[in-house]
Protein backbone atom coordinates (compact mmCIF):
# COMPACT_ATOMS: atom_id res chain seq x y z
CA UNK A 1 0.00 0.00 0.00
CA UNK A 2 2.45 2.55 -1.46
CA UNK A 3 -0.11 6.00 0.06
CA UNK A 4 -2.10 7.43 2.24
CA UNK A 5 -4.22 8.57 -0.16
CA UNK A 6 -4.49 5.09 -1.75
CA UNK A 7 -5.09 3.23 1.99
CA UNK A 8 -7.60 6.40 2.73
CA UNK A 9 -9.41 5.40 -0.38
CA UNK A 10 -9.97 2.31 0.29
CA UNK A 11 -11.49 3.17 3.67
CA UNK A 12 -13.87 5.78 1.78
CA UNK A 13 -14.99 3.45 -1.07
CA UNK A 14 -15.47 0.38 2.09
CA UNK A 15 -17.49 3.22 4.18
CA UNK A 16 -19.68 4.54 0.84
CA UNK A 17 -20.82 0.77 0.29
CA UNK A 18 -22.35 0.71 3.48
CA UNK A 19 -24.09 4.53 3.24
CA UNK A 20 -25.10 3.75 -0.11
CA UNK A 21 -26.89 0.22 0.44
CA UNK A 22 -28.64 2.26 3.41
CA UNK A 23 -29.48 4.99 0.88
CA UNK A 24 -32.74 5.55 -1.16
CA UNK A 25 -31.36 4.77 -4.44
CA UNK A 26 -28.38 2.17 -4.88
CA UNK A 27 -27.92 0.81 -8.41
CA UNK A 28 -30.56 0.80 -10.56
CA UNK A 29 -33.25 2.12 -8.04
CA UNK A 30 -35.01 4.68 -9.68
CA UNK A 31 -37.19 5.77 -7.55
CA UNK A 32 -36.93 6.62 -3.50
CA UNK A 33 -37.29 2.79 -2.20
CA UNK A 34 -35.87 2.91 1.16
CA UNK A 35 -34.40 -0.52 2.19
CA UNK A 36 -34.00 0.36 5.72
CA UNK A 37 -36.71 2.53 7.65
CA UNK A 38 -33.34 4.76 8.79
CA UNK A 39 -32.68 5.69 5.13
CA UNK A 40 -33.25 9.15 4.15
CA UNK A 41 -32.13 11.57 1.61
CA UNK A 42 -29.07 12.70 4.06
CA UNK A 43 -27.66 9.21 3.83
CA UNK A 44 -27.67 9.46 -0.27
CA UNK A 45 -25.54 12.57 0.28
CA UNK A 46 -23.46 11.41 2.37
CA UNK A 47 -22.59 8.72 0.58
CA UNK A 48 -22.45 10.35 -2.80
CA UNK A 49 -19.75 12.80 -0.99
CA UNK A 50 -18.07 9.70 0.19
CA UNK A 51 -17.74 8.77 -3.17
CA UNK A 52 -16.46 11.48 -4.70
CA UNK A 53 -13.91 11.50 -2.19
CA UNK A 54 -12.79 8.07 -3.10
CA UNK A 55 -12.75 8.76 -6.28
CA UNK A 56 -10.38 11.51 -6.52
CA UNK A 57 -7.91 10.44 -3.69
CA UNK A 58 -7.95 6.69 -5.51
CA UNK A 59 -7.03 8.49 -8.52
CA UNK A 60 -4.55 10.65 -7.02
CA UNK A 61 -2.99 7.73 -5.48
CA UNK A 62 -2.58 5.65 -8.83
CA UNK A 63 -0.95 8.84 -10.37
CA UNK A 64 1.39 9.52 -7.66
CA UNK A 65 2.12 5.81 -7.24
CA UNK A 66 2.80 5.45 -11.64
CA UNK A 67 -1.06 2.89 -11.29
CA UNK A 68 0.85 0.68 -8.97
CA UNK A 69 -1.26 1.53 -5.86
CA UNK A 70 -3.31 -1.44 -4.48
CA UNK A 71 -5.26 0.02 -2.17
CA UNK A 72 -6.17 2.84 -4.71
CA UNK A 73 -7.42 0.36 -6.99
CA UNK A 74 -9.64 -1.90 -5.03
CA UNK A 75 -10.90 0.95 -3.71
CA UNK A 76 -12.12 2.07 -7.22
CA UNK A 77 -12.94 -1.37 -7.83
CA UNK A 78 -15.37 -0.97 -5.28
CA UNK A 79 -16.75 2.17 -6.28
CA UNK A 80 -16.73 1.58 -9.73
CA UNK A 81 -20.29 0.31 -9.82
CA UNK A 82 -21.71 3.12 -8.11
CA UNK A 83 -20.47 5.60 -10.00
CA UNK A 84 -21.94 4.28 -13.03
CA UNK A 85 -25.06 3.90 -11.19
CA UNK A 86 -24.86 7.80 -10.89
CA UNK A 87 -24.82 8.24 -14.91
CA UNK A 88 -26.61 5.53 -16.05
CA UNK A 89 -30.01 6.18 -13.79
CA UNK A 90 -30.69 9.06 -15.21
CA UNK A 91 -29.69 7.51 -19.02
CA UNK A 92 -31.80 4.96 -17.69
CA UNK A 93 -34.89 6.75 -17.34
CA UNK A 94 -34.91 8.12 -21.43
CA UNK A 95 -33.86 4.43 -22.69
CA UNK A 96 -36.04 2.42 -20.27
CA UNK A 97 -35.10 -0.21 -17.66
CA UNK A 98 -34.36 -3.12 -19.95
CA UNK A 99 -31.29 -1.20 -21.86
CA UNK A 100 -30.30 0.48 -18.98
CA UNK A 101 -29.62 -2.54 -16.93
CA UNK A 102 -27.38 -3.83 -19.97
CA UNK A 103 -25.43 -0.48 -20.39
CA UNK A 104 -25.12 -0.76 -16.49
CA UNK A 105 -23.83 -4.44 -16.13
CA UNK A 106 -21.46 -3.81 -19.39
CA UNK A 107 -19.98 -0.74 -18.12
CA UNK A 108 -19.44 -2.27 -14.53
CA UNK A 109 -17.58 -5.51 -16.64
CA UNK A 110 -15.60 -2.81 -18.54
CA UNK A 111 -14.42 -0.77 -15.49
CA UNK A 112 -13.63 -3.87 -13.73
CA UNK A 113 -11.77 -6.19 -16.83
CA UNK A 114 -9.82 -2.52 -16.86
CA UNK A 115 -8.38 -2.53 -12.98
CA UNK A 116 -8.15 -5.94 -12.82
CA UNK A 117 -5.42 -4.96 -15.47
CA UNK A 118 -4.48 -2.06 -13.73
CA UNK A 119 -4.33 -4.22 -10.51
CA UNK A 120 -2.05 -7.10 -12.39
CA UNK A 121 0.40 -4.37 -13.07
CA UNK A 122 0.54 -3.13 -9.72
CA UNK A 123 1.48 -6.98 -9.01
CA UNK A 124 4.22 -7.57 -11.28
CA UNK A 125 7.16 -5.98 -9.31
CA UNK A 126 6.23 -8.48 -6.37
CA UNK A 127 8.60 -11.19 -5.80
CA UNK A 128 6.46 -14.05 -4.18
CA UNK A 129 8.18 -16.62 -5.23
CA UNK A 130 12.33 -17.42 -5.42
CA UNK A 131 14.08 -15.55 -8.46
CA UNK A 132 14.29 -17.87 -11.62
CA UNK A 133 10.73 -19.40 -11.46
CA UNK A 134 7.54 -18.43 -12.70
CA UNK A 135 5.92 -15.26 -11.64
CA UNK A 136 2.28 -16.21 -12.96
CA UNK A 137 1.74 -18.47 -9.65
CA UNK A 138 2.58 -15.51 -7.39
CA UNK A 139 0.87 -12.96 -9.00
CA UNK A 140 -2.40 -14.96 -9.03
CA UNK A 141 -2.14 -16.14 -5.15
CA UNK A 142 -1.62 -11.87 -4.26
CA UNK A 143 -4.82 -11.05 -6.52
CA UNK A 144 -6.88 -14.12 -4.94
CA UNK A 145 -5.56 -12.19 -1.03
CA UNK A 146 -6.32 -9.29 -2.20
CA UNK A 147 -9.70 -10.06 -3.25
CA UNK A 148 -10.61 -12.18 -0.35
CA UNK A 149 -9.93 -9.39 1.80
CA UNK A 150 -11.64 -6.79 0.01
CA UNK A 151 -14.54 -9.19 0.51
CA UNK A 152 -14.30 -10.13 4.22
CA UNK A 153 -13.80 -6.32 4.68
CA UNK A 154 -17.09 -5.98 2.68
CA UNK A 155 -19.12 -9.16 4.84
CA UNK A 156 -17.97 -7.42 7.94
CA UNK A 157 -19.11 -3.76 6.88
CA UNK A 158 -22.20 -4.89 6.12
CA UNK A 159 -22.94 -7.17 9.14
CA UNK A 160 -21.72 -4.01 11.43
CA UNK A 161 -24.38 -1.86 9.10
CA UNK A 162 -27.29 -4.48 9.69
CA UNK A 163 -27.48 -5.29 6.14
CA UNK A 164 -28.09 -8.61 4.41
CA UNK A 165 -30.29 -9.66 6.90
CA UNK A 166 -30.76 -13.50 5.99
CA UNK A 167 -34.15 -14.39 5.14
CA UNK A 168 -36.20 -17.49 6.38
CA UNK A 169 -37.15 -20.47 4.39
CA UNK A 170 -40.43 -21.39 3.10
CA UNK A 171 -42.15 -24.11 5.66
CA UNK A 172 -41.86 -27.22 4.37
CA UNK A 173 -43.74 -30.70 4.42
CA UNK A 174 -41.10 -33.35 5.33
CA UNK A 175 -42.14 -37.12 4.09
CA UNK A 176 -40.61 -39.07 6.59
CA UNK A 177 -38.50 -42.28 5.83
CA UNK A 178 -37.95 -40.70 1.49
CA UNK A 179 -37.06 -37.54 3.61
CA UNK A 180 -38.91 -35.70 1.01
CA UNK A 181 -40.17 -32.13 0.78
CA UNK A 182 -42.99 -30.00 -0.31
CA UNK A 183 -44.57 -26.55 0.14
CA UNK A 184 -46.61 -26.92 3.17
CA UNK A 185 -49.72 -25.51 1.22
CA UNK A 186 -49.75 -29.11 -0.27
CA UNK A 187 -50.48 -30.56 2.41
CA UNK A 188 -54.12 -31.64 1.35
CA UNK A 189 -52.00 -33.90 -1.21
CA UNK A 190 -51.79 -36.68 1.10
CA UNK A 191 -55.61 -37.30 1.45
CA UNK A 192 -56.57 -40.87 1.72
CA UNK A 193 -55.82 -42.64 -1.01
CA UNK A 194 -56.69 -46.40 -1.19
CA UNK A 195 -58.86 -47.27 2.20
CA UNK A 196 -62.08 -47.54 2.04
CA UNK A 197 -65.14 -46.37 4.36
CA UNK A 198 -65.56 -49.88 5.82
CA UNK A 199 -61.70 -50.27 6.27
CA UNK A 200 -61.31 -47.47 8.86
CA UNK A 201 -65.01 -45.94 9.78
CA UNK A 202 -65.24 -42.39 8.70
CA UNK A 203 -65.09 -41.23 5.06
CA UNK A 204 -63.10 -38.17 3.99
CA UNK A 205 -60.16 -38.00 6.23
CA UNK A 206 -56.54 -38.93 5.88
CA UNK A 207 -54.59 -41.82 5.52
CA UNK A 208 -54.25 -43.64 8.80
CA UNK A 209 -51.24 -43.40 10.83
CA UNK A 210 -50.08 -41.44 8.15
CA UNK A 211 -46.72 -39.43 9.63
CA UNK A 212 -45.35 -36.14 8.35
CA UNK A 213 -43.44 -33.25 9.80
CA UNK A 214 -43.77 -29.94 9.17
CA UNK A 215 -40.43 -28.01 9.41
CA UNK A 216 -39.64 -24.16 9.89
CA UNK A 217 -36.30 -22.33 9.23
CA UNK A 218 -35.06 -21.22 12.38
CA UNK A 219 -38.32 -21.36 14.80
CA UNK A 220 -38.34 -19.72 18.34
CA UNK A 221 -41.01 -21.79 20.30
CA UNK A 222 -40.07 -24.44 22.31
CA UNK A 223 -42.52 -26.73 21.51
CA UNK A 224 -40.59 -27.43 18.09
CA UNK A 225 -37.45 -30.43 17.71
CA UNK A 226 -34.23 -30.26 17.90
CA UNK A 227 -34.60 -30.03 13.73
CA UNK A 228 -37.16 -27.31 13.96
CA UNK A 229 -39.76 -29.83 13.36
CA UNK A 230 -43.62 -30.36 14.45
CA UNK A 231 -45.05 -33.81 14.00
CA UNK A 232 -48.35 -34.65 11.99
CA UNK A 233 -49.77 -37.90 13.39
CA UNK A 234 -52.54 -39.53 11.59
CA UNK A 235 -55.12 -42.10 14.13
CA UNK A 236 -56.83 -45.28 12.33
CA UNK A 237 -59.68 -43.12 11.27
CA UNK A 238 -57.23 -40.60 9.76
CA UNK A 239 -57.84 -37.88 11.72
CA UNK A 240 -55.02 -35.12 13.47
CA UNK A 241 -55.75 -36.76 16.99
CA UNK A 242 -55.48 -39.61 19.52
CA UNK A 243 -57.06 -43.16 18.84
CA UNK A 244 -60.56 -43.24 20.41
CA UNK A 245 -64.10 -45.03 20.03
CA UNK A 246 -66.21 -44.67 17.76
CA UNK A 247 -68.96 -45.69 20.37
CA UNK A 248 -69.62 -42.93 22.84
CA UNK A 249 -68.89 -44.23 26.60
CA UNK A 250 -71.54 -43.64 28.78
CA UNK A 251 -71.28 -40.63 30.63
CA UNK A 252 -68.87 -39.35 28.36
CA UNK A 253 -69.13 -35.19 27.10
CA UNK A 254 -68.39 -35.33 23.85
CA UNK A 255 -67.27 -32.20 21.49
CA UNK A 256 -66.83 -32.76 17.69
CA UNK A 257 -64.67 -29.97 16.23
CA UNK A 258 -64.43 -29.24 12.17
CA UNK A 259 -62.62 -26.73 10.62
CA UNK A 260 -59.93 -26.01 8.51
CA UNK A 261 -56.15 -25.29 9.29
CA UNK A 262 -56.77 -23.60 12.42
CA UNK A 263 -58.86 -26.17 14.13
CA UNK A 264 -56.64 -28.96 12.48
CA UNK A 265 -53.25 -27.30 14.05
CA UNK A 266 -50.95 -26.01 11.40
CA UNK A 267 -47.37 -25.27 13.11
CA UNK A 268 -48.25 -26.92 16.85
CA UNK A 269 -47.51 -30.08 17.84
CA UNK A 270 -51.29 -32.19 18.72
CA UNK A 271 -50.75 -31.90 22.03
CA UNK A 272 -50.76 -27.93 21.70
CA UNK A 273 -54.16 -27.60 19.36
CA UNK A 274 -57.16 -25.97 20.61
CA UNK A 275 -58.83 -29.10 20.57
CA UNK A 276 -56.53 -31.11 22.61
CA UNK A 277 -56.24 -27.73 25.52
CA UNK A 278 -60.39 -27.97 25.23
CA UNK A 279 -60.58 -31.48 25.91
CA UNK A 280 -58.11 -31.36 29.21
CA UNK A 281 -60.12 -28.07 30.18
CA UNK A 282 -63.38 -29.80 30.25
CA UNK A 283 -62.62 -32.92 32.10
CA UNK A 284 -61.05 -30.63 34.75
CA UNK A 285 -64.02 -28.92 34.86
CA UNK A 286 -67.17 -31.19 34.69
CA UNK A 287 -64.75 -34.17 36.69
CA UNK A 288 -66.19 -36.88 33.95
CA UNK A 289 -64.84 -38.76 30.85
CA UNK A 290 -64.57 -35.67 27.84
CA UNK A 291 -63.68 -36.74 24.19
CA UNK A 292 -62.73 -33.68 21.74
CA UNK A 293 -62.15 -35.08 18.27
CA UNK A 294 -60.30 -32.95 16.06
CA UNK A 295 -61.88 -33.41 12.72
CA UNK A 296 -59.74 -30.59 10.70
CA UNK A 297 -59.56 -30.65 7.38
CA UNK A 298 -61.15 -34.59 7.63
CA UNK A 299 -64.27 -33.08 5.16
CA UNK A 300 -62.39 -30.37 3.16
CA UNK A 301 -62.17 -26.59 4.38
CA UNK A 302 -65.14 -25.06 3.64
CA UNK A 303 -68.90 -25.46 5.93
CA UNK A 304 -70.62 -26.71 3.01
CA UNK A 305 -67.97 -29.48 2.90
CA UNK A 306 -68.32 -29.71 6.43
CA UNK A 307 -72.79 -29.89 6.13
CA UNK A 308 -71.81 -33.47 4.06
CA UNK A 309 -69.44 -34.47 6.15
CA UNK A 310 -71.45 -33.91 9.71
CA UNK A 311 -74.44 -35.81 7.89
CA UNK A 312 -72.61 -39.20 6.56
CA UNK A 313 -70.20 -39.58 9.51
CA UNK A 314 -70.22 -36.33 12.18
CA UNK A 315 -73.65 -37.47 14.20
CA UNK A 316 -72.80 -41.42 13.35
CA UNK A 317 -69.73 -40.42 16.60
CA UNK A 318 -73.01 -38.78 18.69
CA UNK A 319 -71.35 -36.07 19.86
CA UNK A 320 -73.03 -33.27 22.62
CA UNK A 321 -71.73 -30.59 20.49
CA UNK A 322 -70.34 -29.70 17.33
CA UNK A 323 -67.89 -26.88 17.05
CA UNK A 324 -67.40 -25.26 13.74
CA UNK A 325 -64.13 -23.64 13.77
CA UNK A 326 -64.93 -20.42 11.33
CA UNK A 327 -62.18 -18.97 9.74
CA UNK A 328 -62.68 -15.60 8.28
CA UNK A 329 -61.58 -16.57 4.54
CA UNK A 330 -64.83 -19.14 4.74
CA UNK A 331 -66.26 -15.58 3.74
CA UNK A 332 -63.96 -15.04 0.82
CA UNK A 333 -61.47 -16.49 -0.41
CA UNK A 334 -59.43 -13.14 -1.06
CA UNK A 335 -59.31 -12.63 2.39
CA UNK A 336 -55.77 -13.51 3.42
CA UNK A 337 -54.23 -14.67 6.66
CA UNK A 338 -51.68 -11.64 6.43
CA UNK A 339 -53.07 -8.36 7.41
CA UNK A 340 -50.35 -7.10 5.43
CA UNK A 341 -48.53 -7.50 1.84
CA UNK A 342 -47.32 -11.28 1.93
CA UNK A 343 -43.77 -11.45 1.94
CA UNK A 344 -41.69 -12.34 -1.31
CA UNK A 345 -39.86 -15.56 -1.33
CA UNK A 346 -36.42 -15.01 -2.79
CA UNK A 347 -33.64 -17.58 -3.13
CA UNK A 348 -30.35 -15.88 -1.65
CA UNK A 349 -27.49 -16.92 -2.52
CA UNK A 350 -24.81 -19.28 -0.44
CA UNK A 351 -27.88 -19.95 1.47
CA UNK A 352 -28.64 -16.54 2.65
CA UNK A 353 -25.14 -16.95 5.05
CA UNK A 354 -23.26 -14.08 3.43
CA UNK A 355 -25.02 -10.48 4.48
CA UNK A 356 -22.56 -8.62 1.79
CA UNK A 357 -24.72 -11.08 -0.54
CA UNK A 358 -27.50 -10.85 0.71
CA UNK A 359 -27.23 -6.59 0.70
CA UNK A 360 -26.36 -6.83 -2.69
CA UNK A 361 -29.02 -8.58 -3.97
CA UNK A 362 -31.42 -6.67 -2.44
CA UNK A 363 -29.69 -3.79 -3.93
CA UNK A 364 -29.71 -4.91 -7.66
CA UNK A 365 -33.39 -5.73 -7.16
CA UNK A 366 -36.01 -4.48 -9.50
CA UNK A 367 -37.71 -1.40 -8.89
CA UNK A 368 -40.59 -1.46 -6.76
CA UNK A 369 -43.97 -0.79 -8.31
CA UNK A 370 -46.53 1.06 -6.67
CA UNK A 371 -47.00 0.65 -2.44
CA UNK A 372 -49.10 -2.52 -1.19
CA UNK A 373 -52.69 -1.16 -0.22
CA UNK A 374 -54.71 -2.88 2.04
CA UNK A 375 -58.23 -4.06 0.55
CA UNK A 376 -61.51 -2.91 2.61
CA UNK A 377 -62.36 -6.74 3.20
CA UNK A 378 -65.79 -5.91 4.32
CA UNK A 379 -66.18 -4.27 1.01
CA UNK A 380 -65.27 -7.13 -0.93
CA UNK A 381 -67.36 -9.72 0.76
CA UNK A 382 -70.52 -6.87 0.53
CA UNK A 383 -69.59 -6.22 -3.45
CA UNK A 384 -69.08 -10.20 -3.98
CA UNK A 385 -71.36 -11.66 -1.47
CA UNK A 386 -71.64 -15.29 -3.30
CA UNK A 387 -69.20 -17.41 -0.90
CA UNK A 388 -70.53 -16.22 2.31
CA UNK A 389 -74.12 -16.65 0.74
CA UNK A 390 -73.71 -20.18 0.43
CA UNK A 391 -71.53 -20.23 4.10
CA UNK A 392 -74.48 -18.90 5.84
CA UNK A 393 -76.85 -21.58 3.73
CA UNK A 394 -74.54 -24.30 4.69
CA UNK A 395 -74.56 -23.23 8.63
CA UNK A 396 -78.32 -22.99 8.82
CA UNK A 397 -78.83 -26.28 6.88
CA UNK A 398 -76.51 -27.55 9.89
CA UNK A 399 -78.18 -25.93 12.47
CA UNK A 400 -81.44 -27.43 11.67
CA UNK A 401 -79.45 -30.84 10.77
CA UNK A 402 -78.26 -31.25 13.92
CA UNK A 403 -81.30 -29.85 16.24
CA UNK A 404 -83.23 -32.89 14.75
CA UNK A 405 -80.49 -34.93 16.71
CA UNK A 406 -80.58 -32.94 19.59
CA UNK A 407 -77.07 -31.43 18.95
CA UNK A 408 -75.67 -28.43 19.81
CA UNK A 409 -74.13 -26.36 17.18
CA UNK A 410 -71.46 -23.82 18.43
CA UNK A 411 -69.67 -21.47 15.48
CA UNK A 412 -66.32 -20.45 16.95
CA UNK A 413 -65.13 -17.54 14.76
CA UNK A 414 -61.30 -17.68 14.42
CA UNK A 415 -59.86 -14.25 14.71
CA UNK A 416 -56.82 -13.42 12.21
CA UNK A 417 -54.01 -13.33 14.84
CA UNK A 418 -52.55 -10.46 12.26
CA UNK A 419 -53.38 -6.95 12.29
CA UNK A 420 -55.47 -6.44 15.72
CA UNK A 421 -56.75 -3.90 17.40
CA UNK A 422 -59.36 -1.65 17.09
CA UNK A 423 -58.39 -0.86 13.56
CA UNK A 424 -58.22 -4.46 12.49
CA UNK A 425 -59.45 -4.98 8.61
CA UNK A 426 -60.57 -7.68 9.82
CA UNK A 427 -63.36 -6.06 12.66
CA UNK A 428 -66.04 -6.08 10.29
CA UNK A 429 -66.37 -10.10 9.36
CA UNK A 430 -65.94 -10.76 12.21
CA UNK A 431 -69.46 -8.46 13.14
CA UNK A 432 -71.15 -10.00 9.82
CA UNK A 433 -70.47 -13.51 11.67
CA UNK A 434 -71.79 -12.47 14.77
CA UNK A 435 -74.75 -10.83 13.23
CA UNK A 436 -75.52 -13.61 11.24
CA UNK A 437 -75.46 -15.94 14.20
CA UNK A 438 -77.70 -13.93 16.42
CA UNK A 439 -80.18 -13.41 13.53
CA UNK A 440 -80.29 -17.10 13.21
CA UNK A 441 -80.46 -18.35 16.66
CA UNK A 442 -76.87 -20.07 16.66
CA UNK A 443 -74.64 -19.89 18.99
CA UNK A 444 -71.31 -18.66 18.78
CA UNK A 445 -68.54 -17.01 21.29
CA UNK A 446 -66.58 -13.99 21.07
CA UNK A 447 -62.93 -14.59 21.35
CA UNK A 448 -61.46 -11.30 20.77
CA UNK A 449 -61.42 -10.14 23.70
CA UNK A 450 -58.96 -12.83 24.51
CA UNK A 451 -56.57 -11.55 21.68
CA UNK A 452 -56.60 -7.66 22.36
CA UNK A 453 -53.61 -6.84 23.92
CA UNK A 454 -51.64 -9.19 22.70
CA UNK A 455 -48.04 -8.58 21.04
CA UNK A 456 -49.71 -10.69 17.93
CA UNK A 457 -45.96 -11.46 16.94
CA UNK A 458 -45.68 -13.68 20.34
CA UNK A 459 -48.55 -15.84 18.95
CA UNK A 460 -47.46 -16.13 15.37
CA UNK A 461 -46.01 -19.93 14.55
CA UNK A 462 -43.42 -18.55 12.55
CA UNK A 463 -42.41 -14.89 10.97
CA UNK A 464 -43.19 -16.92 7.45
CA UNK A 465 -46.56 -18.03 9.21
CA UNK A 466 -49.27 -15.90 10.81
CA UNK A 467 -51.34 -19.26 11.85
CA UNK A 468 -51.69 -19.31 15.68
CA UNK A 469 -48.71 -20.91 17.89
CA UNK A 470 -49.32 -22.82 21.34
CA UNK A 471 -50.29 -19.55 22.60
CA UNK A 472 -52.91 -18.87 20.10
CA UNK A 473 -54.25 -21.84 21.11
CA UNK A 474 -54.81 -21.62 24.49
CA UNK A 475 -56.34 -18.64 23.74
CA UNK A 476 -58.92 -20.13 21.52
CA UNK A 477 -59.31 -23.08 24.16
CA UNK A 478 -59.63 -21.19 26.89
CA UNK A 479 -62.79 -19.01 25.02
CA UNK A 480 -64.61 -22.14 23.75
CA UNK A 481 -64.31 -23.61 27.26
CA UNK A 482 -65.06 -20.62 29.17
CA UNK A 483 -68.85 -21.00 26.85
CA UNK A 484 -69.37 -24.49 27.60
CA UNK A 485 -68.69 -24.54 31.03
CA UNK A 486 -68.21 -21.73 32.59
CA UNK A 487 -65.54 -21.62 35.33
């Protein structure tokens, strides 16, 4: 490092990478698309200043040094994309973004194929090796050092900046025994296939003692393995719950629950669902022999599925009540479990371990379009009212379905356990439910007031799913129970 200038270059261009990945506009960013919520148009100055200072001292450095300055070189090495991304954004904006992304990349390759030259000059006066043998080994071993330090120097700038932040996974579906995955939406793949009615009792459920495991990147609850696993344990009717009778036993309160992922248990172990935390809650309570079968997902995920279902199997168990667990997109199927703009799944690369990586990919992103905006969900089940037409039909078909057997219906509307609070988009179905209910003479329980107040992150599975955790559960449990037998 033959000057201060060159070594103080190299400092500036290290400390603009940092400013200008925290900046609104780094690369081809055309627009102000803050990464970080700290970014502001004082960072973009900063950094541009930064820039321009390693600029000129880099190239003050190579001049004084005759181009044989290291440091001066991989420090305009490492601003040489970012001062192209100062001309070619605005070039961009009169060409369009396809063109100006290839005058960008081939600039960036010519700047670079031209200090990479300049840098294998500054090598050749280095003797690496003894005098009378090859230089070429030497020379290439110095520019390999030299670029694996410029890049831990870059990993560690960005970890101390907070940037690269590795993203999670998508939750998988593990297959145990082939060890294979799939997307845990495909979960409603492995519906029975094969056994018949008479084989195991009940129609439309899963494969008995079928076993699968639903894995997580990274989970925080304790209730997951050691691999960041919950298990999915199939009884011999193919249901998501413990062997039992089909008979009733005398004396025995008996709860029959249908729903959809919520009442089946997505992301909690069995022992965890709402169901199971009922079940324990009720034989506490009444001191005799309680059965809550967890019949999620056994008939589909939708009440009219659920009508069929109850009719050809669901009274054939005689149950004392049947629990519909109502999940607010039975009302539309637009309505999402995220209360806010879904998050984008993205392949990093090395596996998301390297943050410099990781920052620069997020950099060299495409432009964000225009800002997510929340849909009036209300609004859209009002303007397209068909699917919660046909939910209502289905749940007073039921209601009179199961009076004529003396069973209790009980509607548990699942609140979103995303965007509470008063303001919740999500208020409003939740009053059309109730409404509905009261105008019909069913019953159904309130459990938000068990959720407000809650830090809704604490009872989210998993940052890549909003279903409800353990907590969520007992929340749910503790509602339903507090209704049927009050403390």
């Amino acid at each position: 490092m033959r000057t201060a200038a060159g070594r103080l270059a190299l400092l500036l261009a290290l400390g603009h990478a940092a400013f200008a990945l925290q900046a609104t506009r780094v690369f081809l960013h055309l627009g102000p698309v803050p990464l970080l919520p700290t970014a502001s148009r004082w960072h973009e100055i900063a950094a541009q200043v930064a820039l321009g200072l390693s600029v000129f001292l880099g190239l003050l450095a190579l001049r004084r040094s005759r181009r044989r300055d290291l440091a001066a070189i991989v420090a305009l090495a490492l601003a040489a994309p970012f001062v192209l991304d100062v001309f070619v954004t605005p070039l961009t904006r009169l060409v369009g973004l396809q063109a100006g992304r290839w005058i960008f990349v081939l600039a960036t390759e010519a700047a670079l194929v031209l200090l990479l030259r300049a840098g294998w000059g500054a090598l050749a006066p280095v003797r690496l090796v003894p005098a009378g043998t090859s230089r070429w080994p030497g020379r290439l071993a110095a520019l390999c050092a030299a670029l694996l330090v410029a890049l831990a120097l870059g990993e560690g700038a960005a970890r101390a900046a907070g940037l690269g932040e590795r993203r999670y996974a998508r939750p998988m579906l593990i297959v145990p025994g082939a060890e294979r995955r799939v997307p845990l939406s495909e979960i409603t793949l492995f519906r029975p296939l094969g056994e018949s009615e008479e084989q195991t009792g009940l129609s439309g459920r899963w494969r008995p003692y079928l076993v699968l495991k639903g894995w997580y990147d990274r989970p925080a609850w304790s209730y997951f393995d050691a691999s960041g696993c919950v298990d999915y344990v199939f009884n011999r009717y193919g249901l998501r719950d413990h062997d039992f009778e089909l008979e009733k036993a005398e004396g025995e309160y008996r709860v029959l629950a249908i729903g959809d992922s919520f009442t089946f248990g997505i992301g909690v172990q069995l022992d965890d669902c709402w169901t199971e935390v009922l079940e324990r809650g009720l034989a506490e309570r009444q001191g005799r022999p309680v059965e809550v079968i967890n019949a999620g997902f056994a008939a589909g995920f939708q009440p009219a599925h659920y009508e069929s279902w109850l009719a050809s199997d669901g009274i054939r168990l005689a149950p004392d009540v049947v629990a519909i667990g109502l999940c607010l997109n039975d009302l539309h199927v637009r309505v999402p479990l995220y209360a806010y703009e879904p998050p984008t799944w993205v392949t990093q690369p090395c596996g998301g371990c390297s943050a410099l990586l990781n920052a620069l990919q997020s950099a060299a992103a495409a432009p964000q379009g225009e800002p997510w905006k929340r849909p009036d969900y209300a609004q859209l089940v009002r303007d397209q009212p068909e699917q919660w037409k046909e939910v209502q039909d289905a749940l007073s078909r039921t209601r009179a379905l199961l009076a004529e057997q003396g069973i209790r219906l009980l509607v548990v509307p699942l609140p979103m356990v995303t965007g509470m609070g008063p303001d919740s988009p999500y208020a409003e179905l939740l009053k059309m439910v109730s409404v509905f209910c009261e105008a019909e003479g069913i019953e159904h329980v309130d459990l938000v007031p068990r959720f407000e107040g809650q830090d809704e992150r604490s009872l989210w599975v998993h940052p890549t799913d909003q279903h409800p955790n353990d907590r969520g559960h007992r929340l749910i449990a503790e509602g339903v129970l507090d209704y049927l037998s009050p403390p």
